[in-house]
PDBML (XML) file of the C-alpha atoms, coordinates in Angstrom:
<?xml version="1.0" encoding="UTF-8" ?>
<PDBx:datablock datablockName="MODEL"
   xmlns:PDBx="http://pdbml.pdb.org/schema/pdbx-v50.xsd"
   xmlns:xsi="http://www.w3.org/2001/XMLSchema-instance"
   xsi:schemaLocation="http://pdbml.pdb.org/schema/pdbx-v50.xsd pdbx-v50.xsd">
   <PDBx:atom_siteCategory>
      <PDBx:atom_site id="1">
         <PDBx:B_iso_or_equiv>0.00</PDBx:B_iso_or_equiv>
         <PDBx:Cartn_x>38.622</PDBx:Cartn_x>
         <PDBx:Cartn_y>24.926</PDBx:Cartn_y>
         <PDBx:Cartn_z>-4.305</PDBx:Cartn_z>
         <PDBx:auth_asym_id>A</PDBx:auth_asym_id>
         <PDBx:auth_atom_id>CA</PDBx:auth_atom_id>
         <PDBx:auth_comp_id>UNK</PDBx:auth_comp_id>
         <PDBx:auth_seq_id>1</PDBx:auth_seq_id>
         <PDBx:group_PDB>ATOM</PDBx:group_PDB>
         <PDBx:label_alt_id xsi:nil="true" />
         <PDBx:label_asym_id>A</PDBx:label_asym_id>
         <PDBx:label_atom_id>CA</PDBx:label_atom_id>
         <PDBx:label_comp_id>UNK</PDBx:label_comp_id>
         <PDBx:label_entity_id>1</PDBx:label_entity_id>
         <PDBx:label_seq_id>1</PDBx:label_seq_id>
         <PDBx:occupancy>1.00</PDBx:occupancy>
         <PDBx:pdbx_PDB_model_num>1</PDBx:pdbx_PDB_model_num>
         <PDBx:type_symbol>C</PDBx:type_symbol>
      </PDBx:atom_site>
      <PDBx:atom_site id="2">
         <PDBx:B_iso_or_equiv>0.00</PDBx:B_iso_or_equiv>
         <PDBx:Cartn_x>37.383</PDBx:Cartn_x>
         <PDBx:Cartn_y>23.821</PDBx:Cartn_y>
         <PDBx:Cartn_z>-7.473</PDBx:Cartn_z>
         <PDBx:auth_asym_id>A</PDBx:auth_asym_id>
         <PDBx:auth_atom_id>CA</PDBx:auth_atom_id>
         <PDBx:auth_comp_id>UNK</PDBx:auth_comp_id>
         <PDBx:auth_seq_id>2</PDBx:auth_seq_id>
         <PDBx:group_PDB>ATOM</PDBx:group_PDB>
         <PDBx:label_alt_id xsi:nil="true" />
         <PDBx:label_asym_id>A</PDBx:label_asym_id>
         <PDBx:label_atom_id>CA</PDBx:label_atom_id>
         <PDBx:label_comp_id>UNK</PDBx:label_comp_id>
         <PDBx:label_entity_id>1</PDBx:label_entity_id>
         <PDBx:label_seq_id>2</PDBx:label_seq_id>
         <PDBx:occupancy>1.00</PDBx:occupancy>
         <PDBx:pdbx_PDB_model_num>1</PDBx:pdbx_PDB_model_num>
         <PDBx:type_symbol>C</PDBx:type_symbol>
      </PDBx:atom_site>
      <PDBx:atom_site id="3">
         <PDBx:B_iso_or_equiv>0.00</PDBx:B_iso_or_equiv>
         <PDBx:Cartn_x>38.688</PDBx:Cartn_x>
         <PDBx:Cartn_y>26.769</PDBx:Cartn_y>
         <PDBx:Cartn_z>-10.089</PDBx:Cartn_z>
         <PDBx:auth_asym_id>A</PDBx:auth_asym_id>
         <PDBx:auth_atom_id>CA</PDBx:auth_atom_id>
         <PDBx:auth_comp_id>UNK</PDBx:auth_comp_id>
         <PDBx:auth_seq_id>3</PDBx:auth_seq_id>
         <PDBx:group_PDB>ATOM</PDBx:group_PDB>
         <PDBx:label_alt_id xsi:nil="true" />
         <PDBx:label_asym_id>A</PDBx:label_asym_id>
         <PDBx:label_atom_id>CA</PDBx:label_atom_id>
         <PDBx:label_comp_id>UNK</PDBx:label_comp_id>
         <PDBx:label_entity_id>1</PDBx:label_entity_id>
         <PDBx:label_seq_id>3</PDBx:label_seq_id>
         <PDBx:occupancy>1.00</PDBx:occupancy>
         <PDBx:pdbx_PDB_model_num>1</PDBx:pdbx_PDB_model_num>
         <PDBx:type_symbol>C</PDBx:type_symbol>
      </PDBx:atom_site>
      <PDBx:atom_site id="4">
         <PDBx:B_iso_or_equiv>0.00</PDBx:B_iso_or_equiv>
         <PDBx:Cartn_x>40.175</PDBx:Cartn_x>
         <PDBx:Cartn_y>26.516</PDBx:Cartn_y>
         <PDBx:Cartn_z>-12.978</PDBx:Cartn_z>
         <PDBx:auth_asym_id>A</PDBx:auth_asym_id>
         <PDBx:auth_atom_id>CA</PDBx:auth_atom_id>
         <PDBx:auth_comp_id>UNK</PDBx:auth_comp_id>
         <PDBx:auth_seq_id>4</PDBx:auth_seq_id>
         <PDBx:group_PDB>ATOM</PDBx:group_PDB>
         <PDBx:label_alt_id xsi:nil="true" />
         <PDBx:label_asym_id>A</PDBx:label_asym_id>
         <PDBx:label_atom_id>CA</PDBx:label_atom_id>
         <PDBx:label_comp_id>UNK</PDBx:label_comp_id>
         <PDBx:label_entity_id>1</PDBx:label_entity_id>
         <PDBx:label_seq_id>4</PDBx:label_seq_id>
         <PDBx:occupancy>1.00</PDBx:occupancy>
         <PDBx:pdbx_PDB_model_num>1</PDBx:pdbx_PDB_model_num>
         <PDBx:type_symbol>C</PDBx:type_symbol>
      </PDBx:atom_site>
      <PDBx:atom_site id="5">
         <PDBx:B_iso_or_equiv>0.00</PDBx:B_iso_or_equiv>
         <PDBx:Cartn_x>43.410</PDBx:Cartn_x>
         <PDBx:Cartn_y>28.453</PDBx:Cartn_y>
         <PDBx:Cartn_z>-13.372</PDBx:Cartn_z>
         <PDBx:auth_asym_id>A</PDBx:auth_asym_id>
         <PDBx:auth_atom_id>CA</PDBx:auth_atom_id>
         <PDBx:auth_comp_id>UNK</PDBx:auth_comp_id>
         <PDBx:auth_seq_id>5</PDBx:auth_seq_id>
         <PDBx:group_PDB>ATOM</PDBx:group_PDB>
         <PDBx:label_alt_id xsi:nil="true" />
         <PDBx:label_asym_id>A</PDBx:label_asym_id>
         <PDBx:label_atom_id>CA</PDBx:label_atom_id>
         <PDBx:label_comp_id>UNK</PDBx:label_comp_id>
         <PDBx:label_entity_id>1</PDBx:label_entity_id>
         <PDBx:label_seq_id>5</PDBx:label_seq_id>
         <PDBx:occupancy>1.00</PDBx:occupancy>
         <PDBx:pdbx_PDB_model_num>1</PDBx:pdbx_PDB_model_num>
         <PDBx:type_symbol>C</PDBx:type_symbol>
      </PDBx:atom_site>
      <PDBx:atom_site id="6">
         <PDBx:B_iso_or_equiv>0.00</PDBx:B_iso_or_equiv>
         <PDBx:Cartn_x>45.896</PDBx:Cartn_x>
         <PDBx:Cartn_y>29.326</PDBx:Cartn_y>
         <PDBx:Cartn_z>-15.497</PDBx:Cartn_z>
         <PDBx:auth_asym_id>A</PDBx:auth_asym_id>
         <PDBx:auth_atom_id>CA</PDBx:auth_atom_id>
         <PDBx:auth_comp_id>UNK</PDBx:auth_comp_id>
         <PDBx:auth_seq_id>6</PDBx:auth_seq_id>
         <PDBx:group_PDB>ATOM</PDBx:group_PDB>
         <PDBx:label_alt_id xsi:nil="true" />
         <PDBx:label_asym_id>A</PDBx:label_asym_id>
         <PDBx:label_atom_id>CA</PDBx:label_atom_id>
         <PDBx:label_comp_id>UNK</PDBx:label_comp_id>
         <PDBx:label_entity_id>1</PDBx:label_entity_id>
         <PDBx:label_seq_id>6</PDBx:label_seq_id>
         <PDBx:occupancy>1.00</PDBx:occupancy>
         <PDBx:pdbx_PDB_model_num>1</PDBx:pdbx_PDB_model_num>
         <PDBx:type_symbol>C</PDBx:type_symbol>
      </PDBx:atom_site>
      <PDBx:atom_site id="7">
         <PDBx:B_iso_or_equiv>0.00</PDBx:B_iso_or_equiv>
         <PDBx:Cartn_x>49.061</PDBx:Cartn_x>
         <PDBx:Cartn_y>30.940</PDBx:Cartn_y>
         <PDBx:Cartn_z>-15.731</PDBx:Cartn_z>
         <PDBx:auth_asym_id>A</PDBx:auth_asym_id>
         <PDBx:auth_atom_id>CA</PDBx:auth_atom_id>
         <PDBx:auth_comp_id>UNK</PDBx:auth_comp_id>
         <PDBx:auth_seq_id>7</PDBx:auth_seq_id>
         <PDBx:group_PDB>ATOM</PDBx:group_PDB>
         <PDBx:label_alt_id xsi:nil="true" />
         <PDBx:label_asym_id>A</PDBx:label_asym_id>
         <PDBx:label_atom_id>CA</PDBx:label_atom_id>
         <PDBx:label_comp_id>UNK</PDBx:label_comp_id>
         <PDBx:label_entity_id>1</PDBx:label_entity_id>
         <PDBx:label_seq_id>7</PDBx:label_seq_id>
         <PDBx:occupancy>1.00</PDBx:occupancy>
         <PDBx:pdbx_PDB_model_num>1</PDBx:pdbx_PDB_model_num>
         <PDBx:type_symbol>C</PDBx:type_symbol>
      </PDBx:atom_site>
      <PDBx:atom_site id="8">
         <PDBx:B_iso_or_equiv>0.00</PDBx:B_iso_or_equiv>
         <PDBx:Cartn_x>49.725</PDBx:Cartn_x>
         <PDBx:Cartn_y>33.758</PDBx:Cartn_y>
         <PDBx:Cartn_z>-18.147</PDBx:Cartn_z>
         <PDBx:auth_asym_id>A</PDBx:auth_asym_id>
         <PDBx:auth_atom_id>CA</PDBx:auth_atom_id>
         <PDBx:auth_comp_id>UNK</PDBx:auth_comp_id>
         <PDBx:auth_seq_id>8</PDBx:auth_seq_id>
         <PDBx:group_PDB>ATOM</PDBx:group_PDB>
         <PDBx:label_alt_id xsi:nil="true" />
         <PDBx:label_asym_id>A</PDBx:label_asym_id>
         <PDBx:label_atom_id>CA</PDBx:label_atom_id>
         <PDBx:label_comp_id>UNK</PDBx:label_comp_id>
         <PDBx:label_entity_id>1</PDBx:label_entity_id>
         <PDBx:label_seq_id>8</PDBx:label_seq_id>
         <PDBx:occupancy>1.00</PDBx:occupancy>
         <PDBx:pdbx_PDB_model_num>1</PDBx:pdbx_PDB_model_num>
         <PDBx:type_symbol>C</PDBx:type_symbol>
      </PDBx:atom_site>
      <PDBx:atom_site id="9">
         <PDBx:B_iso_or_equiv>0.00</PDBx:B_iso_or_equiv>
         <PDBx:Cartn_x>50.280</PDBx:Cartn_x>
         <PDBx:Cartn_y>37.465</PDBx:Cartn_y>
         <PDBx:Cartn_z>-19.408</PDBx:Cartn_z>
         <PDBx:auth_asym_id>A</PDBx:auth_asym_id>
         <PDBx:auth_atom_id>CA</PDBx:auth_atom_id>
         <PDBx:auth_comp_id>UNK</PDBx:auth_comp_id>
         <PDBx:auth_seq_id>9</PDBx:auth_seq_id>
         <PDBx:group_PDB>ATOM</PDBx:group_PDB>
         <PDBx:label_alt_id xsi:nil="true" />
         <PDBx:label_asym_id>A</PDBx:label_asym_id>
         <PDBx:label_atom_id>CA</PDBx:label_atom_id>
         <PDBx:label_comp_id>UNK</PDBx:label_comp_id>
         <PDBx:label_entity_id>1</PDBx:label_entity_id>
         <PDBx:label_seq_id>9</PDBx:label_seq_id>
         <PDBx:occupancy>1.00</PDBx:occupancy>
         <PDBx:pdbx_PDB_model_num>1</PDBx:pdbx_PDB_model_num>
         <PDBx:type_symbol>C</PDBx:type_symbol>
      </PDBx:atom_site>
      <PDBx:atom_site id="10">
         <PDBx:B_iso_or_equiv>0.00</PDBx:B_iso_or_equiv>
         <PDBx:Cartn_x>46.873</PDBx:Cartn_x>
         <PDBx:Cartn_y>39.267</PDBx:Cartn_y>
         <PDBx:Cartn_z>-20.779</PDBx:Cartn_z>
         <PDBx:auth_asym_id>A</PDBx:auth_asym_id>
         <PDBx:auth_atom_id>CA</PDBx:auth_atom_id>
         <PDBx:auth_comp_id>UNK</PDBx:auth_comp_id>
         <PDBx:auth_seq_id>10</PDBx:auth_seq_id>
         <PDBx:group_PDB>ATOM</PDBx:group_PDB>
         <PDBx:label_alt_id xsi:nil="true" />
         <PDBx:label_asym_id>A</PDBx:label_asym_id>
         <PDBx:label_atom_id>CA</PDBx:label_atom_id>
         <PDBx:label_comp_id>UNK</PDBx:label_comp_id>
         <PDBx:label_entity_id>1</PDBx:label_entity_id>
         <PDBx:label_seq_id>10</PDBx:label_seq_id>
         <PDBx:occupancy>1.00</PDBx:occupancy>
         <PDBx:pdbx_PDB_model_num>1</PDBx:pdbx_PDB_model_num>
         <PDBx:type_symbol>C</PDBx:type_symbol>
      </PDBx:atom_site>
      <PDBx:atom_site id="11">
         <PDBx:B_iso_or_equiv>0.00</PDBx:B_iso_or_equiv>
         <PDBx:Cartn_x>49.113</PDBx:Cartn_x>
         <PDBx:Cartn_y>41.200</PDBx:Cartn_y>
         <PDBx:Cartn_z>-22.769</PDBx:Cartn_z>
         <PDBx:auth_asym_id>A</PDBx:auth_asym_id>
         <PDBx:auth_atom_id>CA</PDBx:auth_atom_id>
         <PDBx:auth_comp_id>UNK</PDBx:auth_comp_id>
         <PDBx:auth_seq_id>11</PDBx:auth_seq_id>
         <PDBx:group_PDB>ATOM</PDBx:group_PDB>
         <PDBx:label_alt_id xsi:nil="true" />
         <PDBx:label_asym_id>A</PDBx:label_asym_id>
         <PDBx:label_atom_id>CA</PDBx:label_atom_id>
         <PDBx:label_comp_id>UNK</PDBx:label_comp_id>
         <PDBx:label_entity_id>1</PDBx:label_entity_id>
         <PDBx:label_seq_id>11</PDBx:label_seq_id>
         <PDBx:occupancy>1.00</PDBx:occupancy>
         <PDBx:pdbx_PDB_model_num>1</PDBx:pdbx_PDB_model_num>
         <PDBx:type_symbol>C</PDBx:type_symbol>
      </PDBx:atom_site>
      <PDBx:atom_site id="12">
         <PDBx:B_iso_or_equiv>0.00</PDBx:B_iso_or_equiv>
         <PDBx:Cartn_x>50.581</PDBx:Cartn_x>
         <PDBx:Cartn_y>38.258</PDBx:Cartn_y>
         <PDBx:Cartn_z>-25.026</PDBx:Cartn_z>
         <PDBx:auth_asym_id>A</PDBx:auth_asym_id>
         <PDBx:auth_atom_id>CA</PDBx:auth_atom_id>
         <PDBx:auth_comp_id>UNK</PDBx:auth_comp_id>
         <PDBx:auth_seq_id>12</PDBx:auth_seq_id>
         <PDBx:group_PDB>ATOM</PDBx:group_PDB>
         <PDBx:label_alt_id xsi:nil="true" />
         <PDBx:label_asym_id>A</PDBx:label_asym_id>
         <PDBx:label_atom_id>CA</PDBx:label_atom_id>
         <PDBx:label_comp_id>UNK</PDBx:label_comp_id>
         <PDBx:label_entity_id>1</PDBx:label_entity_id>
         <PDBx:label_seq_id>12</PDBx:label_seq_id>
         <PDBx:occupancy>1.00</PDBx:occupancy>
         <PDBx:pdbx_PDB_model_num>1</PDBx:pdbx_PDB_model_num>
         <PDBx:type_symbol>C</PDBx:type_symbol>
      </PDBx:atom_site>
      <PDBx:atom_site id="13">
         <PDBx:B_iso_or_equiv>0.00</PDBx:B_iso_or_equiv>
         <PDBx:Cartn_x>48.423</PDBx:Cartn_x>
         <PDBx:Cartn_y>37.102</PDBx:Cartn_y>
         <PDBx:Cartn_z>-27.686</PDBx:Cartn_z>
         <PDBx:auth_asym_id>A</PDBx:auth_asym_id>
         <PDBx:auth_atom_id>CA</PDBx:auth_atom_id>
         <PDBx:auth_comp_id>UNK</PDBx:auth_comp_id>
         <PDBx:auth_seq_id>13</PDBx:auth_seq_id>
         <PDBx:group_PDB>ATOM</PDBx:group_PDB>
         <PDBx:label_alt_id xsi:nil="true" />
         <PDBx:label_asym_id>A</PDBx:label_asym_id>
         <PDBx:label_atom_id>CA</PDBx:label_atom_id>
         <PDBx:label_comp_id>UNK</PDBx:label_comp_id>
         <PDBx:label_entity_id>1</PDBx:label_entity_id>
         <PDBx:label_seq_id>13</PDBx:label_seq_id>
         <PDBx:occupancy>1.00</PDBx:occupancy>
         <PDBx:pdbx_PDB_model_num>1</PDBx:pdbx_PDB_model_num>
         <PDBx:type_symbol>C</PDBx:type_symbol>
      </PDBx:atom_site>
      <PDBx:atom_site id="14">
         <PDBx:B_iso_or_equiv>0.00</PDBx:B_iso_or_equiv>
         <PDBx:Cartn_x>50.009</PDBx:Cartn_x>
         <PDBx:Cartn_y>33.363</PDBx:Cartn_y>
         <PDBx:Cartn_z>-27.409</PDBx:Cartn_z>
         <PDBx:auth_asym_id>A</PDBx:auth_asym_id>
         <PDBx:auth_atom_id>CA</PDBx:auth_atom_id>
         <PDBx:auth_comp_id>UNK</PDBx:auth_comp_id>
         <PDBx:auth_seq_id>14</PDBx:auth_seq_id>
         <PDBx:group_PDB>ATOM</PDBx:group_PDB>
         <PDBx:label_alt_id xsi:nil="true" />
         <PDBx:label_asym_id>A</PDBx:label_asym_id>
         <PDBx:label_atom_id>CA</PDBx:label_atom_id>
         <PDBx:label_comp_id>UNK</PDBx:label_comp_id>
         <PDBx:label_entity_id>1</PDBx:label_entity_id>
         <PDBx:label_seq_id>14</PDBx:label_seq_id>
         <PDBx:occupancy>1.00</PDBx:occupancy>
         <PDBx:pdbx_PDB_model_num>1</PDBx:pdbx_PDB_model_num>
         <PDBx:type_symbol>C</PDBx:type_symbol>
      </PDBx:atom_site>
      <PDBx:atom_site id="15">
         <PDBx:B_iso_or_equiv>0.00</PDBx:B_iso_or_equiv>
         <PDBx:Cartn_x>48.716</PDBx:Cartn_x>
         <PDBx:Cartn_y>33.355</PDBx:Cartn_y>
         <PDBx:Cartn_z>-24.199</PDBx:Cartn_z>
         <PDBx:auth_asym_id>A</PDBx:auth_asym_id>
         <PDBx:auth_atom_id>CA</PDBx:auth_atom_id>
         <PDBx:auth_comp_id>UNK</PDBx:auth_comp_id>
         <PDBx:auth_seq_id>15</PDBx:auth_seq_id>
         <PDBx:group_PDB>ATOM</PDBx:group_PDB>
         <PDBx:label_alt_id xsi:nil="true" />
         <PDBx:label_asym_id>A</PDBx:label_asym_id>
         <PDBx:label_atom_id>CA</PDBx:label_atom_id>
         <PDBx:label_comp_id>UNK</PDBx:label_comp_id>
         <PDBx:label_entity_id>1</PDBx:label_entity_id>
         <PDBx:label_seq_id>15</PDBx:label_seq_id>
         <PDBx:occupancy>1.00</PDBx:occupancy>
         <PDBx:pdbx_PDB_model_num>1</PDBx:pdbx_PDB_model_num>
         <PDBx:type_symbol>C</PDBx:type_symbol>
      </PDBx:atom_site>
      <PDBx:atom_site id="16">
         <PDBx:B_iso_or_equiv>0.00</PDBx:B_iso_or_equiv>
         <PDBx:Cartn_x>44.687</PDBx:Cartn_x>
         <PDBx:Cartn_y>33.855</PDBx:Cartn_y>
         <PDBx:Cartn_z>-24.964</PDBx:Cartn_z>
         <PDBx:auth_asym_id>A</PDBx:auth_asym_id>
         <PDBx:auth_atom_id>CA</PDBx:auth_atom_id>
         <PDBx:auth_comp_id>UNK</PDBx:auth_comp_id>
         <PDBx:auth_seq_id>16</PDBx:auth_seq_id>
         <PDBx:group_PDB>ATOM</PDBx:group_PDB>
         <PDBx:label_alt_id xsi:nil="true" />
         <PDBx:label_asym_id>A</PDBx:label_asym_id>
         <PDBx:label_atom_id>CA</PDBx:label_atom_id>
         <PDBx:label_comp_id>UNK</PDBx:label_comp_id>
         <PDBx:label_entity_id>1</PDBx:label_entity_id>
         <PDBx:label_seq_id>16</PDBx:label_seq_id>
         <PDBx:occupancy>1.00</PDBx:occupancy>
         <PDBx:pdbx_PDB_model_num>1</PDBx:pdbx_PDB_model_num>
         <PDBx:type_symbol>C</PDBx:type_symbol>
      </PDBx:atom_site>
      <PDBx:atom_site id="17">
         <PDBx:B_iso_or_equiv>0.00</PDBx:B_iso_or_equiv>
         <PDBx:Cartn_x>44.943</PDBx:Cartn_x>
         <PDBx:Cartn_y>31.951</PDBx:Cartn_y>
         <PDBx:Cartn_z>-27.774</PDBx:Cartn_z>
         <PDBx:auth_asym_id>A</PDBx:auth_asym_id>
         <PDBx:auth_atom_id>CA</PDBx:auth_atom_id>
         <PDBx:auth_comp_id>UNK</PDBx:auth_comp_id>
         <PDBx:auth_seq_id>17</PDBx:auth_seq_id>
         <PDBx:group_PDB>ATOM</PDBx:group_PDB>
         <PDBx:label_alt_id xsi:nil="true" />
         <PDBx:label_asym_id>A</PDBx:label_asym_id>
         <PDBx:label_atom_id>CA</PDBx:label_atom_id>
         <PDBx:label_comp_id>UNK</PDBx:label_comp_id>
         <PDBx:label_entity_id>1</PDBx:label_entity_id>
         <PDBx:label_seq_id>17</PDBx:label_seq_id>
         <PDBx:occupancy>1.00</PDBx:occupancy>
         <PDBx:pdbx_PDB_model_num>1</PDBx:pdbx_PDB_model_num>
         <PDBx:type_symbol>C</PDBx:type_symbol>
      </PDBx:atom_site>
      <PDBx:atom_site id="18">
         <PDBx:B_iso_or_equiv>0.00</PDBx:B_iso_or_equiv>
         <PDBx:Cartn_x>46.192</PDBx:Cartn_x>
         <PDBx:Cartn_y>28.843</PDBx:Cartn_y>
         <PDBx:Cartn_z>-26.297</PDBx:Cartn_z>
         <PDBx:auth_asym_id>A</PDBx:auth_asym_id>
         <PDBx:auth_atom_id>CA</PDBx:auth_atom_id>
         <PDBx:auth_comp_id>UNK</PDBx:auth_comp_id>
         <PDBx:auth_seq_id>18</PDBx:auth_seq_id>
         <PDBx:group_PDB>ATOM</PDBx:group_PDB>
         <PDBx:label_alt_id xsi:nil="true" />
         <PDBx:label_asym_id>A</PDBx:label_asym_id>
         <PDBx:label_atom_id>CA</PDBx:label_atom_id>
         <PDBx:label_comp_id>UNK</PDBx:label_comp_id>
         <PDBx:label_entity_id>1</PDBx:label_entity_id>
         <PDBx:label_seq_id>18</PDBx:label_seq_id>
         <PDBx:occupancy>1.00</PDBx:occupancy>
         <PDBx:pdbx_PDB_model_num>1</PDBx:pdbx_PDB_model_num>
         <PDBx:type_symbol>C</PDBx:type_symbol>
      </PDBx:atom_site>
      <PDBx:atom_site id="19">
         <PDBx:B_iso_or_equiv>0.00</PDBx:B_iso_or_equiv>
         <PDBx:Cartn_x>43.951</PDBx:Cartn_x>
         <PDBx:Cartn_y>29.463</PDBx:Cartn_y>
         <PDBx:Cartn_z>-23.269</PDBx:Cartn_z>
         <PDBx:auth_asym_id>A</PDBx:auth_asym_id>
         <PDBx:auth_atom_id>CA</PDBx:auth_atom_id>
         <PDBx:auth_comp_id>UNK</PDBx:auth_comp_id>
         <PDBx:auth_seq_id>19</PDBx:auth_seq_id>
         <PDBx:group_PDB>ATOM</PDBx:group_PDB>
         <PDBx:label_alt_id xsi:nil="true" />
         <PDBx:label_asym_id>A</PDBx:label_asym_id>
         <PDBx:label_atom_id>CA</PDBx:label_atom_id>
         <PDBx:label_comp_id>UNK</PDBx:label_comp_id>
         <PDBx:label_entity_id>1</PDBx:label_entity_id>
         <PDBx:label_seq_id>19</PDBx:label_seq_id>
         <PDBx:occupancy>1.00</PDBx:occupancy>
         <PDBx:pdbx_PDB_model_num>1</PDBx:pdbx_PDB_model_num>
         <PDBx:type_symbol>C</PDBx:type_symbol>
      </PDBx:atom_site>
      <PDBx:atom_site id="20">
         <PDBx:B_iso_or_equiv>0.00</PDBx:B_iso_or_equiv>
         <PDBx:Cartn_x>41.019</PDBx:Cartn_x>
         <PDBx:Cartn_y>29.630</PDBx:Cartn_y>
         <PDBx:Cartn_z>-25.958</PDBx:Cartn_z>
         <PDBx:auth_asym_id>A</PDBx:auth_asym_id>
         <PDBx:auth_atom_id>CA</PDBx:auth_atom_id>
         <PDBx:auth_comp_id>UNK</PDBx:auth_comp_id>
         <PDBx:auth_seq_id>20</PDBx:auth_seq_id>
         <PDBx:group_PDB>ATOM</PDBx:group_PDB>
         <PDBx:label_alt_id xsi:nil="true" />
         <PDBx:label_asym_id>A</PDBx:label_asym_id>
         <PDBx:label_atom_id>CA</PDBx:label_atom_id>
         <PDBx:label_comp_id>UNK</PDBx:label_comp_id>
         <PDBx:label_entity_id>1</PDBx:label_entity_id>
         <PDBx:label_seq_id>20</PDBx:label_seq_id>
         <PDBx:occupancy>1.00</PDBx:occupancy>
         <PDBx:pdbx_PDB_model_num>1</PDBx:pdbx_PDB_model_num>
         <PDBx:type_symbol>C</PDBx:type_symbol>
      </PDBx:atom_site>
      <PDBx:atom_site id="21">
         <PDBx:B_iso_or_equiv>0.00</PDBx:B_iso_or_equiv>
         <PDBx:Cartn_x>41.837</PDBx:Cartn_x>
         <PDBx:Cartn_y>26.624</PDBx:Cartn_y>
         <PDBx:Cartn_z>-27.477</PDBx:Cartn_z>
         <PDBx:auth_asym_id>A</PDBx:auth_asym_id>
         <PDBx:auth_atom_id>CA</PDBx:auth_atom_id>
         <PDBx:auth_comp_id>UNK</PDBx:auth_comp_id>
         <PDBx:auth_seq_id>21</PDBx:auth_seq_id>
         <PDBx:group_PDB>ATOM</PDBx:group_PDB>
         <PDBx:label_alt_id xsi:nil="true" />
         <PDBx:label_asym_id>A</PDBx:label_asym_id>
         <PDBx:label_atom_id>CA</PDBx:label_atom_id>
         <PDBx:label_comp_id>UNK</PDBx:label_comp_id>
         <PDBx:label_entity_id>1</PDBx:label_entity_id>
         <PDBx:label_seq_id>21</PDBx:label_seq_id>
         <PDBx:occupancy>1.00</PDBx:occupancy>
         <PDBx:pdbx_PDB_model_num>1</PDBx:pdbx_PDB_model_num>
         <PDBx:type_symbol>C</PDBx:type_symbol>
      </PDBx:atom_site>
      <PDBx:atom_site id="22">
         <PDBx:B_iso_or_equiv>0.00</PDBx:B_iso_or_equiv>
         <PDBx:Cartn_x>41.373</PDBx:Cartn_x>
         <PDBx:Cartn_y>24.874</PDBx:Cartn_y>
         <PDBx:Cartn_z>-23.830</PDBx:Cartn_z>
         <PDBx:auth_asym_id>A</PDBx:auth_asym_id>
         <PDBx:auth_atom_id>CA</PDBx:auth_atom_id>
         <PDBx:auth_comp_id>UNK</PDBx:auth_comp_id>
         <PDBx:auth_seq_id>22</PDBx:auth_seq_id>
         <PDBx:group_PDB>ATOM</PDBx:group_PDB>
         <PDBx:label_alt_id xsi:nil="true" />
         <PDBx:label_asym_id>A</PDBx:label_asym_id>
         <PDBx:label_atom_id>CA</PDBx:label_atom_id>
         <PDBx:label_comp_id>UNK</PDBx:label_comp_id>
         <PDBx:label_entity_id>1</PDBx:label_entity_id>
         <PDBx:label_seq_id>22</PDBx:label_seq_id>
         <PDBx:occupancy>1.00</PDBx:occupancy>
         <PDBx:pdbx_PDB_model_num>1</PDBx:pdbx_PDB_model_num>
         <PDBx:type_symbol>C</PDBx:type_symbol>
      </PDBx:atom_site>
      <PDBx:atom_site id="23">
         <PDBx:B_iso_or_equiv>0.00</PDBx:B_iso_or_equiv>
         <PDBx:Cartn_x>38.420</PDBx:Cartn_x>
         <PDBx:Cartn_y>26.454</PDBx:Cartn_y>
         <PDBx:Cartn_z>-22.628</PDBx:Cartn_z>
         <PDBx:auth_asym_id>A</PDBx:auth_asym_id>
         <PDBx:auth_atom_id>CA</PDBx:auth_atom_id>
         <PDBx:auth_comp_id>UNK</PDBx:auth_comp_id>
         <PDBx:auth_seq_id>23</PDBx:auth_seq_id>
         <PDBx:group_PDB>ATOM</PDBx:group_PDB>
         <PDBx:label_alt_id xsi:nil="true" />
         <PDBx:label_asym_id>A</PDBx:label_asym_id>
         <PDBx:label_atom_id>CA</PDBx:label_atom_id>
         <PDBx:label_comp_id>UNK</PDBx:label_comp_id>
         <PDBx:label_entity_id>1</PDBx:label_entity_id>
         <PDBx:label_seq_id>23</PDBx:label_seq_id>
         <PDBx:occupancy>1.00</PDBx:occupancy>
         <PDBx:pdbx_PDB_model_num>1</PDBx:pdbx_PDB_model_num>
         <PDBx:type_symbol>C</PDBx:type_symbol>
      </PDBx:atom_site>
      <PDBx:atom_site id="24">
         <PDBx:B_iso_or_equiv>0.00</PDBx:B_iso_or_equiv>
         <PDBx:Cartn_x>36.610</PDBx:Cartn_x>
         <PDBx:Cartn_y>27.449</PDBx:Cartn_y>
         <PDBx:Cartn_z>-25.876</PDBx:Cartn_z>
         <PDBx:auth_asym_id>A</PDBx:auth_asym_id>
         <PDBx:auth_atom_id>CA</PDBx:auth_atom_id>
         <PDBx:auth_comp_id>UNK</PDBx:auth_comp_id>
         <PDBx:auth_seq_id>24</PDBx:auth_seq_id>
         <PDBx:group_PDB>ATOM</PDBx:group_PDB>
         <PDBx:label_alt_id xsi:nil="true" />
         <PDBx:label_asym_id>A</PDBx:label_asym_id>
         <PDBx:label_atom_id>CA</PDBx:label_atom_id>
         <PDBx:label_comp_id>UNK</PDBx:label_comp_id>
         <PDBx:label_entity_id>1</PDBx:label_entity_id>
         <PDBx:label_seq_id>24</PDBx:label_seq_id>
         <PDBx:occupancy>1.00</PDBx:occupancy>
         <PDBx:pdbx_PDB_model_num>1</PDBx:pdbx_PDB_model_num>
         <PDBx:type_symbol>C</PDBx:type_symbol>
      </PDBx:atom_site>
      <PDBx:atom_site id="25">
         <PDBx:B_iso_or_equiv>0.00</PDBx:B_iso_or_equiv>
         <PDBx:Cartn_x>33.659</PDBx:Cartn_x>
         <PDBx:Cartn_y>30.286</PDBx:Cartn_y>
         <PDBx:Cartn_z>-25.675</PDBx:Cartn_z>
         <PDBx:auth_asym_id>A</PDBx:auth_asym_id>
         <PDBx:auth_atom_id>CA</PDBx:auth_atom_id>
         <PDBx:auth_comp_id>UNK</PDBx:auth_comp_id>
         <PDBx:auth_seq_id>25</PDBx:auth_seq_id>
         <PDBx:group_PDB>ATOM</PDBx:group_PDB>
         <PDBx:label_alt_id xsi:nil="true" />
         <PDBx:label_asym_id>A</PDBx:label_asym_id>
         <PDBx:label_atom_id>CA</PDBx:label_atom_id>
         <PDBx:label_comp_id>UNK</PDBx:label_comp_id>
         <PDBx:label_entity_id>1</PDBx:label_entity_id>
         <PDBx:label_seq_id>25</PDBx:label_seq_id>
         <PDBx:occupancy>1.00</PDBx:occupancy>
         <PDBx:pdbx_PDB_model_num>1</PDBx:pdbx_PDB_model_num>
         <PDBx:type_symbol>C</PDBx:type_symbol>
      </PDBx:atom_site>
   </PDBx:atom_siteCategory>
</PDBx:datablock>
């Protein structure tokens, strides 16, 4: 439907920051 999603914990630092370095700001 035209989102972006990904799959991943909120809790887990790892997570956000690799999701950061996709998406940036």
């Amino acid at each position: 439907f035209g989102f972006e999603i990904f799959i991943g914990n909120q809790s887990n630092k790892s997570f956000w920051d690799e999701f950061y370095s996709k998406v940036g700001n």
